[in-house]
N, C-alpha and C. Protein backbone atom coordinates (compact mmCIF):
# COMPACT_ATOMS: atom_id res chain seq x y z
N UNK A 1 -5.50 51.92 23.62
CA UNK A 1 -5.06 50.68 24.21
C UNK A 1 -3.61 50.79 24.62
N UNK A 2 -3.46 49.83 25.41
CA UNK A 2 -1.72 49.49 26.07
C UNK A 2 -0.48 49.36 25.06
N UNK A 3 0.07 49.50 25.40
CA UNK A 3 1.18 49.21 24.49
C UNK A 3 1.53 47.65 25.12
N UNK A 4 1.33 47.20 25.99
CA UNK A 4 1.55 45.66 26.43
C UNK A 4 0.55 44.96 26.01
N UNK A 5 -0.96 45.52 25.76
CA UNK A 5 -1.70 44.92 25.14
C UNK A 5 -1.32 44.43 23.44
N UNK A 6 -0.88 45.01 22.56
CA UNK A 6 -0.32 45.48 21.16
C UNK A 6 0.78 43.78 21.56
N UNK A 7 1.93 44.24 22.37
CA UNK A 7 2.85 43.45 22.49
C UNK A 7 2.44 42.43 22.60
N UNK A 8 1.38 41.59 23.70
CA UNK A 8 1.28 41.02 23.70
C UNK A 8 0.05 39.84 22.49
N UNK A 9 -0.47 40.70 21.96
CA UNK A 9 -1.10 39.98 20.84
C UNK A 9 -0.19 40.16 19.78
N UNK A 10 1.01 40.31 19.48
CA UNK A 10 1.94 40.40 18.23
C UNK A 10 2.22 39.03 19.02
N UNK A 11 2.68 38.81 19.81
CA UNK A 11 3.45 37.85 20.26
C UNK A 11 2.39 36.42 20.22
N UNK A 12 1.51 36.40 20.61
CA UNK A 12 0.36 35.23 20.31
C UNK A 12 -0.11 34.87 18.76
N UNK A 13 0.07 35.53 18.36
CA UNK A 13 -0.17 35.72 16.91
C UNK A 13 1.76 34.89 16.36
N UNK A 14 2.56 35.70 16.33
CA UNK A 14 3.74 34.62 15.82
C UNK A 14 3.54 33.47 16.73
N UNK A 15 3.56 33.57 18.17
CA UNK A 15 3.43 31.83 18.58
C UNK A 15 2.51 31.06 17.63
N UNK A 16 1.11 31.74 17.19
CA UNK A 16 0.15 30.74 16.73
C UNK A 16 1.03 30.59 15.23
N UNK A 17 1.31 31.65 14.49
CA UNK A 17 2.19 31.22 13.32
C UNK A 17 3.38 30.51 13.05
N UNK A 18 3.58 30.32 14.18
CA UNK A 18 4.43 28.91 14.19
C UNK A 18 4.27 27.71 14.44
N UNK A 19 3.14 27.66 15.43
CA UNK A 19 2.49 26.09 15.37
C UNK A 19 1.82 25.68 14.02
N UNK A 20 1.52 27.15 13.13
CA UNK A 20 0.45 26.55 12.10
C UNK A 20 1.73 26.28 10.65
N UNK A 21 3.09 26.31 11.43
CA UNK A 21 4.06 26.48 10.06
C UNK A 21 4.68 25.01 10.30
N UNK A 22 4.76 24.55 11.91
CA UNK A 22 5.05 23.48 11.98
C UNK A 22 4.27 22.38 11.82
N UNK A 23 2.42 22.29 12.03
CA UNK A 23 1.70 21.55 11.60
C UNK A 23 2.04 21.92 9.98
N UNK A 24 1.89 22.17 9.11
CA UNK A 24 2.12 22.40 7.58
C UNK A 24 3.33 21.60 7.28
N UNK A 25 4.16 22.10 8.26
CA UNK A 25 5.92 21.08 7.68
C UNK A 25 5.53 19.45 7.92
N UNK A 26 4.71 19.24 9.27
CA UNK A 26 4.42 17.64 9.95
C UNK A 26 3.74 16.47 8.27
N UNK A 27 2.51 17.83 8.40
CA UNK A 27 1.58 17.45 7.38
C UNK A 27 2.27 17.30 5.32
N UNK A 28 3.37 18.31 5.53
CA UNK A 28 3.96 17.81 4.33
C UNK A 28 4.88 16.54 4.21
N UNK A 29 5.16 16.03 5.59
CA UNK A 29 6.15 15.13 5.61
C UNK A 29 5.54 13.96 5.55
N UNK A 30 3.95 14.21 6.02
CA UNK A 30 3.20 13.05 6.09
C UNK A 30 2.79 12.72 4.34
N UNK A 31 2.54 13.61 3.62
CA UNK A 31 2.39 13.14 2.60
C UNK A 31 3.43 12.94 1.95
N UNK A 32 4.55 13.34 2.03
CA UNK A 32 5.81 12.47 1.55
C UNK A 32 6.02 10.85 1.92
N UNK A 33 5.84 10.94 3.15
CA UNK A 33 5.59 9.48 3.92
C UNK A 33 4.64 8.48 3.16
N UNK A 34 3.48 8.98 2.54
CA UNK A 34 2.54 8.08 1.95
C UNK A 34 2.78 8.00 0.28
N UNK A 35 3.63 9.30 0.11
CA UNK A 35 3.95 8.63 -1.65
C UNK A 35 5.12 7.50 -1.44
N UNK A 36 5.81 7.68 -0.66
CA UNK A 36 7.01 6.36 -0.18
C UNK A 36 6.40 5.45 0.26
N UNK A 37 5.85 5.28 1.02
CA UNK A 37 4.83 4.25 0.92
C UNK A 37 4.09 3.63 0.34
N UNK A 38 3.67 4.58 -0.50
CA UNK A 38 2.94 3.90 -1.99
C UNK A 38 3.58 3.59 -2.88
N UNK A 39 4.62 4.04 -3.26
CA UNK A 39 6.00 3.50 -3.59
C UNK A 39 6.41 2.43 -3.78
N UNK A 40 6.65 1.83 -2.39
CA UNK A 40 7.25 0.94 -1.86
C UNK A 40 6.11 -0.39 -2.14
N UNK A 41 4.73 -0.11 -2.36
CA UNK A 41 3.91 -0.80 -2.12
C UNK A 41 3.81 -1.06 -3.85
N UNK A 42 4.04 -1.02 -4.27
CA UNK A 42 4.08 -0.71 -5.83
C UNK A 42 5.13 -1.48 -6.24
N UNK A 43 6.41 -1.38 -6.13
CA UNK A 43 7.25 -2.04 -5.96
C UNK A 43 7.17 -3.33 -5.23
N UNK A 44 6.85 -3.77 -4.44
CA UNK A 44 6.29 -5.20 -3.46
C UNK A 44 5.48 -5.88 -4.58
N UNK A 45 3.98 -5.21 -5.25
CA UNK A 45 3.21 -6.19 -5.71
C UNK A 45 3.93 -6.21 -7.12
N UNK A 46 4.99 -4.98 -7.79
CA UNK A 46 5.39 -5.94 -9.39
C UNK A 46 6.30 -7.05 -9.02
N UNK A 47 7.22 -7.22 -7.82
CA UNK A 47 8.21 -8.35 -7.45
C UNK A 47 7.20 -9.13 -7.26
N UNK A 48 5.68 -9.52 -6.43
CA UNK A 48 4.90 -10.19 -6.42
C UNK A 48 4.65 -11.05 -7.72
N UNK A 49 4.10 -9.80 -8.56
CA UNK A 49 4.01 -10.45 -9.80
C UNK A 49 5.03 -10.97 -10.63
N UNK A 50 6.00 -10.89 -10.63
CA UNK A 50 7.42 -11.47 -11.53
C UNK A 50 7.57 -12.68 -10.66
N UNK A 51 7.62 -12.81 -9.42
CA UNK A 51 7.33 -14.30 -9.14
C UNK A 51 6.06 -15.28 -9.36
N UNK A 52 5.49 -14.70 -9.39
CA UNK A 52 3.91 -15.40 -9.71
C UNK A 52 4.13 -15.73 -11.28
N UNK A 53 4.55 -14.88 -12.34
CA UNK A 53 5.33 -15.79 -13.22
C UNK A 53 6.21 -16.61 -13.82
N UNK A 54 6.79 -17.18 -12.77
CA UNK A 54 7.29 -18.13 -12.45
C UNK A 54 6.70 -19.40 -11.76
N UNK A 55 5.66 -19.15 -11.22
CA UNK A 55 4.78 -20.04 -10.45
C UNK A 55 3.87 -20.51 -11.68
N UNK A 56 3.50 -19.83 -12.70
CA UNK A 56 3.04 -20.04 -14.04
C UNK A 56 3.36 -21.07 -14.97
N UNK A 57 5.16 -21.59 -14.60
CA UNK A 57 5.15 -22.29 -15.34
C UNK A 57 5.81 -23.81 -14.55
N UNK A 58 5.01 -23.82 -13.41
CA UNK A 58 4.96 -24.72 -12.60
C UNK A 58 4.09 -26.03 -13.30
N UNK A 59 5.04 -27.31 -13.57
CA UNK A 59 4.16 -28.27 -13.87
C UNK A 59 3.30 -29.51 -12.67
N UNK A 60 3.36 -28.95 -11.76
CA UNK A 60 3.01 -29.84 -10.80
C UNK A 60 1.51 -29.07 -10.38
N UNK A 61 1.21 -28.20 -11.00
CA UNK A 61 0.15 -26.68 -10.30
C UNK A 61 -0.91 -27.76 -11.42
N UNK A 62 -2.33 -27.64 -11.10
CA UNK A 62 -3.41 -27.83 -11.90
C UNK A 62 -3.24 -26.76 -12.68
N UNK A 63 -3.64 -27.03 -13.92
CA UNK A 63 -4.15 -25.89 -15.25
C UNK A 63 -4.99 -25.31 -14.98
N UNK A 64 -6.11 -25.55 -14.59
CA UNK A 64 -7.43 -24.69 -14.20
C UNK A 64 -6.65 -23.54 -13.25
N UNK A 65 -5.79 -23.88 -12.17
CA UNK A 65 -5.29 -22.76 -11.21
C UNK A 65 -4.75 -21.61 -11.84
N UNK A 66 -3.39 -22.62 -12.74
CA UNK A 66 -2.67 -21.92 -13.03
C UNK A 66 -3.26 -20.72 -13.83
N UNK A 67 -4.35 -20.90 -14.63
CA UNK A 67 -5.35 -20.03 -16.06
C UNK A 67 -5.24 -18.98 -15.09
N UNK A 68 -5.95 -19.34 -14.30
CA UNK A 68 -7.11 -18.59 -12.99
C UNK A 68 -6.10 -17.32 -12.64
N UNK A 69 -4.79 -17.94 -12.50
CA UNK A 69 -3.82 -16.77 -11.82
C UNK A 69 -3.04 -16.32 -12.96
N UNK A 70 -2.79 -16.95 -13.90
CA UNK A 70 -2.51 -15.88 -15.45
C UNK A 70 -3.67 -15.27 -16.01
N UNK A 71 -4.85 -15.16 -15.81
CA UNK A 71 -5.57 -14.19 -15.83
C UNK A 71 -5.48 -12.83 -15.21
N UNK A 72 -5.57 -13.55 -13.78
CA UNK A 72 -5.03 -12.02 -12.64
C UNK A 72 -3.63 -11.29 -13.21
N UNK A 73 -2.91 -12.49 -13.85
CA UNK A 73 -1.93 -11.62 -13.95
C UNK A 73 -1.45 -10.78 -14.96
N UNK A 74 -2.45 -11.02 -15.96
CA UNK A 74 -2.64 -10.53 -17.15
C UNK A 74 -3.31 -8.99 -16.39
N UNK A 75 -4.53 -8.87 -16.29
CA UNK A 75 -5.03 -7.83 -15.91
C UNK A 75 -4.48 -7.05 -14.54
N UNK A 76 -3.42 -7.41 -13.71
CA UNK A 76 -2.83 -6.78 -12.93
C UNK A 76 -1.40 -6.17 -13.74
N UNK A 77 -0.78 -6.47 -14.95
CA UNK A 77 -0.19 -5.54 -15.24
C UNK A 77 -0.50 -4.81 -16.34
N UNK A 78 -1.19 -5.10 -17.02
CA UNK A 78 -2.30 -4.11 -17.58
C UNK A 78 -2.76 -2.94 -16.76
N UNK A 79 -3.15 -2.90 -15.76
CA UNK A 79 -3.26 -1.80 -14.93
C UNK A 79 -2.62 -1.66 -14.01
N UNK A 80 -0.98 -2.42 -13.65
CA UNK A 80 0.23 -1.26 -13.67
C UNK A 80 0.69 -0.37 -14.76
N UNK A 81 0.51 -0.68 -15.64
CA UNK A 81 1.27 -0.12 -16.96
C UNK A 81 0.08 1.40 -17.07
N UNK A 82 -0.96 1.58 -16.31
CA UNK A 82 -1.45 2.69 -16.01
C UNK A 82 -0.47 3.57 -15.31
N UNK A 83 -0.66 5.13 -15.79
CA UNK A 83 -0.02 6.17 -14.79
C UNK A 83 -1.33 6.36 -13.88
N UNK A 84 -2.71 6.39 -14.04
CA UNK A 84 -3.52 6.76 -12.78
C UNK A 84 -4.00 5.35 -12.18
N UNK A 85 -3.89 5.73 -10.68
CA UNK A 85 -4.66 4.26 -10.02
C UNK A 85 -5.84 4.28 -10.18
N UNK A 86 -6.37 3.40 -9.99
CA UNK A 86 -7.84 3.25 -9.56
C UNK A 86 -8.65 2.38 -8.99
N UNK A 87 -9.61 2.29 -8.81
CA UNK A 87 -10.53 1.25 -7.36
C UNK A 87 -10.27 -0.36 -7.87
N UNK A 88 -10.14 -0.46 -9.66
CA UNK A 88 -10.55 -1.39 -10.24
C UNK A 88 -8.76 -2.24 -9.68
N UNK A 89 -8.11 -1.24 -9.22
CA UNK A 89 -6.28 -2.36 -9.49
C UNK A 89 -6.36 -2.74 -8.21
N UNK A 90 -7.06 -3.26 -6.88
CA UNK A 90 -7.28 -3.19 -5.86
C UNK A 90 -8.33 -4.06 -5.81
N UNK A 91 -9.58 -4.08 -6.95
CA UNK A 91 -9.79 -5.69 -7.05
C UNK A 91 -9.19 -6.53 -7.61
N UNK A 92 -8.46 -6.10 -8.72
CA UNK A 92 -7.14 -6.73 -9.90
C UNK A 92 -6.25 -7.84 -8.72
N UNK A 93 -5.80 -6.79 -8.29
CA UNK A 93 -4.85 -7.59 -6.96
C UNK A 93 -5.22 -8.21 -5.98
N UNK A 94 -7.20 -8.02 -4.88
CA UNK A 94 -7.44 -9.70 -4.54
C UNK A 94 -7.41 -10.80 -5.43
N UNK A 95 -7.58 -10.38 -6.99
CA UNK A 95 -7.76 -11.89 -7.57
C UNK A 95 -6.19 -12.44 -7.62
N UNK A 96 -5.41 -11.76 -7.93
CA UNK A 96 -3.93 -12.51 -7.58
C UNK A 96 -4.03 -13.07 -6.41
N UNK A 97 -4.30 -12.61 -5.04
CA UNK A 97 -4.31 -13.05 -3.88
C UNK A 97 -5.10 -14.49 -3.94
N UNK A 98 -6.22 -14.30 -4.54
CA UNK A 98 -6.93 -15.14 -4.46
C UNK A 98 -6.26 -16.23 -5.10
N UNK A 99 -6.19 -16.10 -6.45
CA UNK A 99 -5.56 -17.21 -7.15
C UNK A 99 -4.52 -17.76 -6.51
N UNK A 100 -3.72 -17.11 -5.90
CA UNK A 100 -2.81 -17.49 -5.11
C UNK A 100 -2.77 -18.21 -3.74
N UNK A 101 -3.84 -18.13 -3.10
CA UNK A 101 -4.38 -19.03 -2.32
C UNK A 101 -4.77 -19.89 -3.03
N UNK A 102 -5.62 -20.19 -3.91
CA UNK A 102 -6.34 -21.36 -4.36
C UNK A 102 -5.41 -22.14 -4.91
N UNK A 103 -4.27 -21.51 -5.27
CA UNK A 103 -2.85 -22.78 -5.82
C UNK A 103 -2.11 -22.85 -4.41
N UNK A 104 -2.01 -22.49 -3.68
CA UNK A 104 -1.10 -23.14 -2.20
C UNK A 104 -1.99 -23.16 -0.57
N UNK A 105 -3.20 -23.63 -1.06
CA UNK A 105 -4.15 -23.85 -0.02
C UNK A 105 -3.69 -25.13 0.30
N UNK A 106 -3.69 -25.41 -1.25
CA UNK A 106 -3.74 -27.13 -0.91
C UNK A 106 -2.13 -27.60 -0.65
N UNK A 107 -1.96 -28.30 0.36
CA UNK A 107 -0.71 -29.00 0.82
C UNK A 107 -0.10 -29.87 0.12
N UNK A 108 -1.13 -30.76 -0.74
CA UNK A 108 -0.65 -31.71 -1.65
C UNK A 108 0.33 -31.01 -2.61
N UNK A 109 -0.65 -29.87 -3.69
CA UNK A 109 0.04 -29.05 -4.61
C UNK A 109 1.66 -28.72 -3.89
N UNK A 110 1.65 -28.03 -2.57
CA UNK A 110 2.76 -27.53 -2.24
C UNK A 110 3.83 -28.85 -1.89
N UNK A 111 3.90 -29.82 -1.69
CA UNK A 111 4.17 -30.79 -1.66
C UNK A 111 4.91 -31.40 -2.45
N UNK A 112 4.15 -31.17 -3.55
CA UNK A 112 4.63 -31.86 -4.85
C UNK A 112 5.76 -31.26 -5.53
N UNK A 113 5.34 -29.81 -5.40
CA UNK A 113 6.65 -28.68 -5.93
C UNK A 113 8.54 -28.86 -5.43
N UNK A 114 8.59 -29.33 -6.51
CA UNK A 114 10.26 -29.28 -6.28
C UNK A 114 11.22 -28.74 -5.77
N UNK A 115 10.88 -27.13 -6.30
CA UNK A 115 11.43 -26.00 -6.65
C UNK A 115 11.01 -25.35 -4.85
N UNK A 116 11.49 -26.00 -4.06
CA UNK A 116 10.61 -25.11 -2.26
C UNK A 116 11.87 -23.60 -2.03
N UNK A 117 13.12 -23.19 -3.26
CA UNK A 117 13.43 -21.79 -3.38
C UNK A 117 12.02 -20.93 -3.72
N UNK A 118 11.65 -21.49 -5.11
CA UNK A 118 10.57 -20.47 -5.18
C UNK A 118 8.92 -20.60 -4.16
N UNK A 119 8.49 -21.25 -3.80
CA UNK A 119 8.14 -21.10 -2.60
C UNK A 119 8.00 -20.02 -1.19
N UNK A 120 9.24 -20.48 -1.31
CA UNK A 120 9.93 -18.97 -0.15
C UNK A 120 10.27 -18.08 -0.46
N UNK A 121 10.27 -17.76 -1.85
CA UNK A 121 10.22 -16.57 -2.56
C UNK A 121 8.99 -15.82 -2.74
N UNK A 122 7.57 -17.05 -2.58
CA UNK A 122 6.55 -16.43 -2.85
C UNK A 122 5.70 -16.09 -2.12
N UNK A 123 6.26 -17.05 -0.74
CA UNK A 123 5.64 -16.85 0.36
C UNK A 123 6.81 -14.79 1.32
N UNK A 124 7.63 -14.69 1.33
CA UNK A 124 8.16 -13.60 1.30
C UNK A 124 7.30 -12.39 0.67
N UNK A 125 7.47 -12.40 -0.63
CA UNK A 125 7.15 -11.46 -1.33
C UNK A 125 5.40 -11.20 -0.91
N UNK A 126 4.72 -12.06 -0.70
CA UNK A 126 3.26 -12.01 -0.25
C UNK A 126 3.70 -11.42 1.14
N UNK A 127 4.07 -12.00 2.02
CA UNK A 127 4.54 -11.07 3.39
C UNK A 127 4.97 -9.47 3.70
N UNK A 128 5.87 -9.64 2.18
CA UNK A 128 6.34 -8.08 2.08
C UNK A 128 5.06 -6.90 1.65
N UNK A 129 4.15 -7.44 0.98
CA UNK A 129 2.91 -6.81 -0.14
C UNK A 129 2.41 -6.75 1.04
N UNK A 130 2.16 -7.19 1.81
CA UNK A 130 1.02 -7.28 3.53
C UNK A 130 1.72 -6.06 4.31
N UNK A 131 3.23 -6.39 4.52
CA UNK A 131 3.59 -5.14 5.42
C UNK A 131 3.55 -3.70 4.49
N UNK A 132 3.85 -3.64 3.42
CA UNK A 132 3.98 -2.55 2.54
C UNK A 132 2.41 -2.00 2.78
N UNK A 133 1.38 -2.53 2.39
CA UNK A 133 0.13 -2.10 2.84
C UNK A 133 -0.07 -1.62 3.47
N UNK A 134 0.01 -2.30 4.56
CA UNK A 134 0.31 -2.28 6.01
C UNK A 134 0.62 -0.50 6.68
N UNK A 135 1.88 -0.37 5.80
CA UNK A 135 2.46 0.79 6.48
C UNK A 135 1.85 1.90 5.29
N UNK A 136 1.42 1.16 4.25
CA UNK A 136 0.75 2.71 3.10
C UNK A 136 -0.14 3.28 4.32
N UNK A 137 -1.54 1.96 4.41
CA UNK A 137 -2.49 2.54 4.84
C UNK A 137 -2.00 3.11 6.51
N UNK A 138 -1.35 3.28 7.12
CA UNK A 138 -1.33 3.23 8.73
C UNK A 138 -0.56 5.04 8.22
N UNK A 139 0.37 5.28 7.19
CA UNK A 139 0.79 6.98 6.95
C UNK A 139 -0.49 7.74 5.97
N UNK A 140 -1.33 6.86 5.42
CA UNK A 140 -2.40 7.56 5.29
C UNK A 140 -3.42 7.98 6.38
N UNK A 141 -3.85 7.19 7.01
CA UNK A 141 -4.43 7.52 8.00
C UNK A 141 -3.89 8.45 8.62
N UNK A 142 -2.66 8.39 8.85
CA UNK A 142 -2.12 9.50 9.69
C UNK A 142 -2.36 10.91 9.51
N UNK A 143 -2.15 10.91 7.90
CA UNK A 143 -2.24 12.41 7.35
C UNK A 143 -3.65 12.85 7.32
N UNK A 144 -4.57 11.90 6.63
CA UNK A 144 -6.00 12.10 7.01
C UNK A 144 -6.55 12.68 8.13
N UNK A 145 -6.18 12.13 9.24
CA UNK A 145 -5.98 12.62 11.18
C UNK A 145 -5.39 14.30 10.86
N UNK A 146 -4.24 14.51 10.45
CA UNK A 146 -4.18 15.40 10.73
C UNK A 146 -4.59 16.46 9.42
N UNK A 147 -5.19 16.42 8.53
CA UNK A 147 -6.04 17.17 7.48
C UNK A 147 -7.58 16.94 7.87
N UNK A 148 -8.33 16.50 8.65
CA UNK A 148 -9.23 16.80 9.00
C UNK A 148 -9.20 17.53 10.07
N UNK A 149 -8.03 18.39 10.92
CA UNK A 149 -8.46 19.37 11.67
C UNK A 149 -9.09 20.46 11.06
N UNK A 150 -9.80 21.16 12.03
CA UNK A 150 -10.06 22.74 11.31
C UNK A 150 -9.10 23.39 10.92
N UNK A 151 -8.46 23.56 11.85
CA UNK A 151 -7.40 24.71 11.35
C UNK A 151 -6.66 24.58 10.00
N UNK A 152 -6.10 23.14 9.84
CA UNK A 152 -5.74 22.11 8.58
C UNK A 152 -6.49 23.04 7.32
N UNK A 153 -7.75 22.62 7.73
CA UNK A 153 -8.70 22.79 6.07
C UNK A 153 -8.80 24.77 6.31
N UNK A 154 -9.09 25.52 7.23
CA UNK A 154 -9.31 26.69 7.40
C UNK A 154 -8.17 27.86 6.61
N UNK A 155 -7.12 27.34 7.12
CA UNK A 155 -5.43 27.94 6.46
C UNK A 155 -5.19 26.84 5.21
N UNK A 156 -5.89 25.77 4.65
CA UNK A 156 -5.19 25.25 3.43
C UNK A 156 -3.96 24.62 3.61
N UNK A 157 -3.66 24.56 4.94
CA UNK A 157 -2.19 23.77 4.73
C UNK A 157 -1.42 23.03 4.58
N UNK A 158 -2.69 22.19 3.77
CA UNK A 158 -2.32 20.97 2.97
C UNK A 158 -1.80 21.28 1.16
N UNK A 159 -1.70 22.39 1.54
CA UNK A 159 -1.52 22.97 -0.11
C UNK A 159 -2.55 22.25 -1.70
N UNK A 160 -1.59 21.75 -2.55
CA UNK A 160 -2.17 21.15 -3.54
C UNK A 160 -1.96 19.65 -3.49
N UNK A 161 -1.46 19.15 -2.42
CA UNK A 161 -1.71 17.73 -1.86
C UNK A 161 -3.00 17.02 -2.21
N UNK A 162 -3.15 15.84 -2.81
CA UNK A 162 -4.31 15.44 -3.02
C UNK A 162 -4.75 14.15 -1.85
N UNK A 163 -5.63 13.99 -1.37
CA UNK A 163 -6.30 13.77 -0.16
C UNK A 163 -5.56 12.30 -0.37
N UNK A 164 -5.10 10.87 1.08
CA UNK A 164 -4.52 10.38 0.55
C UNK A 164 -5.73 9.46 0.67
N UNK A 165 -5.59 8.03 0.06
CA UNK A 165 -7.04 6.97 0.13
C UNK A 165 -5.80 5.92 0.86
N UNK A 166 -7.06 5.39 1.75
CA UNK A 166 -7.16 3.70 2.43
C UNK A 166 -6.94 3.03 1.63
N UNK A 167 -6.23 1.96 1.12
CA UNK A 167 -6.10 1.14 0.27
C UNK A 167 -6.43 -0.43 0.71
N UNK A 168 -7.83 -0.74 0.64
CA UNK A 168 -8.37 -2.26 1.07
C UNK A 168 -7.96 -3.71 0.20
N UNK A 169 -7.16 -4.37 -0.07
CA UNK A 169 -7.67 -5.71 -1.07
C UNK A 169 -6.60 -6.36 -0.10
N UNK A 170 -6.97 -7.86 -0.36
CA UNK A 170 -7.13 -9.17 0.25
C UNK A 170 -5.30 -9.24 -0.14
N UNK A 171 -5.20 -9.78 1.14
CA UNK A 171 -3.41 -9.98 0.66
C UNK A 171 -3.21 -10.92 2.33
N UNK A 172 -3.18 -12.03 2.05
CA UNK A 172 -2.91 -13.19 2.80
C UNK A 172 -2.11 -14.14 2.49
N UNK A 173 -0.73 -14.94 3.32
CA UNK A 173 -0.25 -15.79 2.99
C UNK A 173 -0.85 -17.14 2.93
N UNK A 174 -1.06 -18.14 2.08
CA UNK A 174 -1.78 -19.20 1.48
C UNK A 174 -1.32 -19.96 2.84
N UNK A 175 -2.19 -21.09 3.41
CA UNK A 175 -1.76 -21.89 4.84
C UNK A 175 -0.77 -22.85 4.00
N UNK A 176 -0.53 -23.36 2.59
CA UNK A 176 0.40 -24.13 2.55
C UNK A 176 2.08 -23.57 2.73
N UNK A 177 1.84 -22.65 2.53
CA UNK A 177 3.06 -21.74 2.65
C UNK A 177 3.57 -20.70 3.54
N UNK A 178 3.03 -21.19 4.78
CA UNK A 178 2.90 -19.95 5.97
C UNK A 178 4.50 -20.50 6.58
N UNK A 179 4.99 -21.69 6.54
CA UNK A 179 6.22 -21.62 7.08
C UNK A 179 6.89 -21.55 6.23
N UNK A 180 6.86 -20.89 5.50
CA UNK A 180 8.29 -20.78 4.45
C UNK A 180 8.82 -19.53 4.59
């Protein structure tokens, strides 16, 4: 064979080893991107919850509500105080959501509340838990996109990265509290 033949497949070969060093760097940044993100999202729902105990000792809230959402909130830091996640803290946290709608659905309840700082504290912090989501799941996806190429799974160049997950539960601001 040629000696330009030789040359020229050395040379296709580092070009391709550099696209496959710069997809690897993209793809590590992406999973950096989604532990900061998850992070961040982690951080959003315990400020969630430290205001929601405060909403706890709201005397203008029905008792039945209030139970309803010191329940959630009992079992949502119970499984923060976990080091592994799991499917179960993701229903943990619609029932906060939930409870949390079912105490500021109603206009009257919000109405009655004195305290319209914490309010806008709680209506915020629910806003922030939505965008934090928001941006977990939108850098997971991303990395997912790019770890399901072939080449991705063929060369491993996701290293010991563990695959990232969609993260689904209910996180809506209550209509009594959408302008705050």
């Amino acid at each position: 064979m040629q000696t330009s033949y030789w040359v020229t497949l050395i040379i296709l070969v580092f070009i391709y080893a550099i696209y496959l060093s710069n997809v690897a760097g993209r793809l590590d940044r992406l999973h950096l991107k989604v532990e900061n993100a998850r992070n961040a999202l982690d951080r959003q729902l315990a400020l969630r919850t430290s205001i929601c105990k405060e909403i706890i000792k709201l005397s203008e809230v029905d008792k039945h509500l209030i139970r309803q959402l010191e329940d959630a909130l009992k079992e949502s830091i119970q499984e923060e105080s976990l080091e592994v996640h799991t499917l179960q803290e993701w229903e943990i946290e619609t029932k906060v959501s939930i409870a949390l709608n079912n105490i500021f659905d109603d206009e009257k309840i919000v109405k009655s509340i004195v305290d319209k700082k914490l309010l806008t504290e709680i209506a915020a912090a629910i806003r922030r838990v939505s965008y934090a989501l928001t941006f977990y799941n939108d850098a997971a996806k991303s990395a997912i996109k790019v770890r399901k190429r072939w080449t991705v799974r063929f060369f491993r160049l996701f290293g010991r990265a563990a695959m990232p997950e969609v993260i689904s539960f209910q996180v809506q601001i209550p209509r009594g509290i959408e302008h705050f």
